[in-house]
Every structure is written in structure tokens, then in C-alpha cells.
C-alpha atoms as a PDB file:
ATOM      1  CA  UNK A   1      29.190 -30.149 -23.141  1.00  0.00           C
ATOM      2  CA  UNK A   2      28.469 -26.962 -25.163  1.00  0.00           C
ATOM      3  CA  UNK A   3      24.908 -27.792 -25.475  1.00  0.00           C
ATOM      4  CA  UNK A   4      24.848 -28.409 -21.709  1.00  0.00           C
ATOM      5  CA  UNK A   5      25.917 -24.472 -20.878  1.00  0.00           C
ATOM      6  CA  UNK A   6      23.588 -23.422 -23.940  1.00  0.00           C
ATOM      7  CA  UNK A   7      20.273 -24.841 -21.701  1.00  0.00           C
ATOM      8  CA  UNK A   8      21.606 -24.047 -18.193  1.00  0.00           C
ATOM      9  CA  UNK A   9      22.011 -20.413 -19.463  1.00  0.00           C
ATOM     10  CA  UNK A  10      18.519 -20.304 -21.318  1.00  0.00           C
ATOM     11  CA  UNK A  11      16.965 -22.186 -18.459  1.00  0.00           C
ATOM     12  CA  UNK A  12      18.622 -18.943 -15.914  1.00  0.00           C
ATOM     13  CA  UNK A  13      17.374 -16.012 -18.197  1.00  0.00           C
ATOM     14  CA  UNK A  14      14.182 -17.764 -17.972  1.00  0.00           C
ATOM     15  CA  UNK A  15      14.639 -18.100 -14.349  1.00  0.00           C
ATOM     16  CA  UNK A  16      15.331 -14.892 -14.200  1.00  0.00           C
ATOM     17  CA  UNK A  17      12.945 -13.131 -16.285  1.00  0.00           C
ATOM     18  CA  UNK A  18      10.093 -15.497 -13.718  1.00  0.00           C
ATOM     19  CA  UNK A  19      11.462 -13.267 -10.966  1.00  0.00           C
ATOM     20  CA  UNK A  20      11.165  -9.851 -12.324  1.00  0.00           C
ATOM     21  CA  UNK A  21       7.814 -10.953 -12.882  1.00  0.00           C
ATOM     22  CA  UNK A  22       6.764 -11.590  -9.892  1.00  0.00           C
ATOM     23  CA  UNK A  23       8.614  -8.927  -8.374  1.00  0.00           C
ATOM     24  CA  UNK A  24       6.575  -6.380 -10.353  1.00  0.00           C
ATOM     25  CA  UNK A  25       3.283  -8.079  -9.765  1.00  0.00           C
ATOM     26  CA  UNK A  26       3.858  -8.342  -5.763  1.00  0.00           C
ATOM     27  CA  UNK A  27       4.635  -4.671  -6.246  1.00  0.00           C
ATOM     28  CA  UNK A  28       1.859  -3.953  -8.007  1.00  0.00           C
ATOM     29  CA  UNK A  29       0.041  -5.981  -5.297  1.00  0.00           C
ATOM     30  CA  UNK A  30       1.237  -3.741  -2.632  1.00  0.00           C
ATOM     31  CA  UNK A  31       0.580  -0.650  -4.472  1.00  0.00           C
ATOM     32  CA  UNK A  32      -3.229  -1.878  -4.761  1.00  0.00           C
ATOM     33  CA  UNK A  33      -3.315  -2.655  -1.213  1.00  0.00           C
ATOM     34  CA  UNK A  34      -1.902   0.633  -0.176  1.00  0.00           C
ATOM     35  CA  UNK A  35      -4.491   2.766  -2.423  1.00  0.00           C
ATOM     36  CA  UNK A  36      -7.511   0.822  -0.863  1.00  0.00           C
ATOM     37  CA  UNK A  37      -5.879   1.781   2.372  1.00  0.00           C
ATOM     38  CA  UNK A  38      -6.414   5.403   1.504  1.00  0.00           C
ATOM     39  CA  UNK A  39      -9.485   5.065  -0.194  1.00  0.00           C
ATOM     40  CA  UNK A  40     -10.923   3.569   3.317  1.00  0.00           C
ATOM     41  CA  UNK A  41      -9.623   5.793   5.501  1.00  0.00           C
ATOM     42  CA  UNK A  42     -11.266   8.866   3.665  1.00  0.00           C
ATOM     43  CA  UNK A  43     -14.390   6.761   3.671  1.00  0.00           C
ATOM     44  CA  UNK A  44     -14.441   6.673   7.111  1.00  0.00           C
ATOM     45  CA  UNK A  45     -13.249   9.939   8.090  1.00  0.00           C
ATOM     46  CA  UNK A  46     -16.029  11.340   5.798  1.00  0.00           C
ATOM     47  CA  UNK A  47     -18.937   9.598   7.349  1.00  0.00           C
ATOM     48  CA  UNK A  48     -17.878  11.164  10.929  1.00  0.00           C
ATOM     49  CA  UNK A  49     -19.798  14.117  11.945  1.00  0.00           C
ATOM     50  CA  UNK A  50     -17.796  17.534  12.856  1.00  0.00           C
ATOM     51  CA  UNK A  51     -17.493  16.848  16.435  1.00  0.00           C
ATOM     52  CA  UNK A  52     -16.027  13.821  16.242  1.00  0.00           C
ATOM     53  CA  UNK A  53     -13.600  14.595  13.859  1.00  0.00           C
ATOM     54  CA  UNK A  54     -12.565  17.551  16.243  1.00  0.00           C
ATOM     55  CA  UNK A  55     -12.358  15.285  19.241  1.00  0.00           C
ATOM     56  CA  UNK A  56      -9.772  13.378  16.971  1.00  0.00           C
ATOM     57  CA  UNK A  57      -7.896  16.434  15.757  1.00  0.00           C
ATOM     58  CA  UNK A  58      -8.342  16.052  12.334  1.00  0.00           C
ATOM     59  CA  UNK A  59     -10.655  19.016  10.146  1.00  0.00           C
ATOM     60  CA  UNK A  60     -13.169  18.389   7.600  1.00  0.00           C
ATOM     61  CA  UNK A  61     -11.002  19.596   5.161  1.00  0.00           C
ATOM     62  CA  UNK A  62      -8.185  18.020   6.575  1.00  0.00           C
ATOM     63  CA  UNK A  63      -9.364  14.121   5.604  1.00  0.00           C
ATOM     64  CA  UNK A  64      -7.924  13.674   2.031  1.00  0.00           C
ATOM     65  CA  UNK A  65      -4.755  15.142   3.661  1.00  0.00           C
ATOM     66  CA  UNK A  66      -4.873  12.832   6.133  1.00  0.00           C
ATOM     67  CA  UNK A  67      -5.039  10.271   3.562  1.00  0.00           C
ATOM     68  CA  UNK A  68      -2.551  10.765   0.885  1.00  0.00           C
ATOM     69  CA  UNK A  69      -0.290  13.472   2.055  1.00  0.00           C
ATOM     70  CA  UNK A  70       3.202  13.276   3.560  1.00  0.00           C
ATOM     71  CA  UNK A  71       3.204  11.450   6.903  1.00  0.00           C
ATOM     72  CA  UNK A  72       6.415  13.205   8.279  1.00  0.00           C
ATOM     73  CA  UNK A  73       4.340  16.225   7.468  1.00  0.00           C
ATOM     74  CA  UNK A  74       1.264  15.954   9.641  1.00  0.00           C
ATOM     75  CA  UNK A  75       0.942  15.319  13.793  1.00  0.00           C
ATOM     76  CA  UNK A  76      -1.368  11.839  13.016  1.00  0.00           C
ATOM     77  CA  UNK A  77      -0.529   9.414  10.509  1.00  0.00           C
ATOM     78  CA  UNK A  78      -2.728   6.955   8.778  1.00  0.00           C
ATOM     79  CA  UNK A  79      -1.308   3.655  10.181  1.00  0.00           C
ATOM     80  CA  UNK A  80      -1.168   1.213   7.909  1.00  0.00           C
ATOM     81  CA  UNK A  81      -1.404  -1.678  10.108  1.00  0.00           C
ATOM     82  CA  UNK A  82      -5.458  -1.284  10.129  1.00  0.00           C
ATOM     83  CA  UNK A  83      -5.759  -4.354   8.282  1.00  0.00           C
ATOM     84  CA  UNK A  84      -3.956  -6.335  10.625  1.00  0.00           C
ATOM     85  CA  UNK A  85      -5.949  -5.165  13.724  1.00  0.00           C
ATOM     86  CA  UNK A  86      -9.170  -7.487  14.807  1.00  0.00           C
ATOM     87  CA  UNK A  87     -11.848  -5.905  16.345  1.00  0.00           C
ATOM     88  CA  UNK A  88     -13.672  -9.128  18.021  1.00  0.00           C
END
């Protein structure tokens, strides 16, 4: 019976250590994700000429702002449900 408890308990901590694994790497996956985000969105806002950026309320030197600063901070946000729109 002892040797029983001795393998459940190894086979757990390696159970458990599987987890925090993937745990970090899906956080690192989301942390990837959001930075391409950003990186796109400045992309885009960069290639847009003056006026339109205007017509959108957002300044030239506004973009990397717009990007990577605090949302509760600015009147627009950069949504990040961009990905998950189709544009068919």
C-alpha cells in the first residue's frame, strides 16, 4: 500500500507541474497575441493620411498612444476583438 501513495503522489506533482506549464505557455500565448494586436493597429493608423486620422479623432502623434497606453485613459480604445471581426 505504501508504494501505492508513493506513485499516486509522484504521478500528481507531475500532474501538476503539466499544468503550470501550460498555464504559462497559454499566457505567454496571449501575451504574443496581444503585442501583435498593437503592433497592427499602429501599422494601420500610420499608413492613414492626416485627414483621415482627424475624421477619426485620433492625431498623428496620438497613434502609439492609441496603441499601448491606458485605455481608461483615452476617449477611443483599441478593441481587441479586431481579430474576431470578418470583413466578407
Amino acid at each position: 500500500m505504501t508504494s501505492v501513495h508513493v506513485i499516486e503522489r509522484h504521478q500528481r506533482r507531475r500532474s501538476n507541474l503539466g499544468l503550470a506549464f501550460k498555464k504559462r505557455l497559454v499566457g505567454a500565448w496571449r501575451a504574443y497575441w496581444e503585442w501583435q494586436r498593437r503592433r497592427t493597429t499602429v501599422r494601420i493608423l500610420a499608413a492613414l493620411d492626416e485627414r483621415t486620422l482627424k475624421d477619426i479623432g485620433i492625431s498623428p502623434s496620438e497613434i502609439t498612444s492609441y496603441a499601448y497606453g491606458d485605455p481608461d485613459q483615452r476617449r477611443r480604445r483599441c478593441e481587441a476583438s479586431w481579430r474576431s471581426s470578418s470583413h466578407a
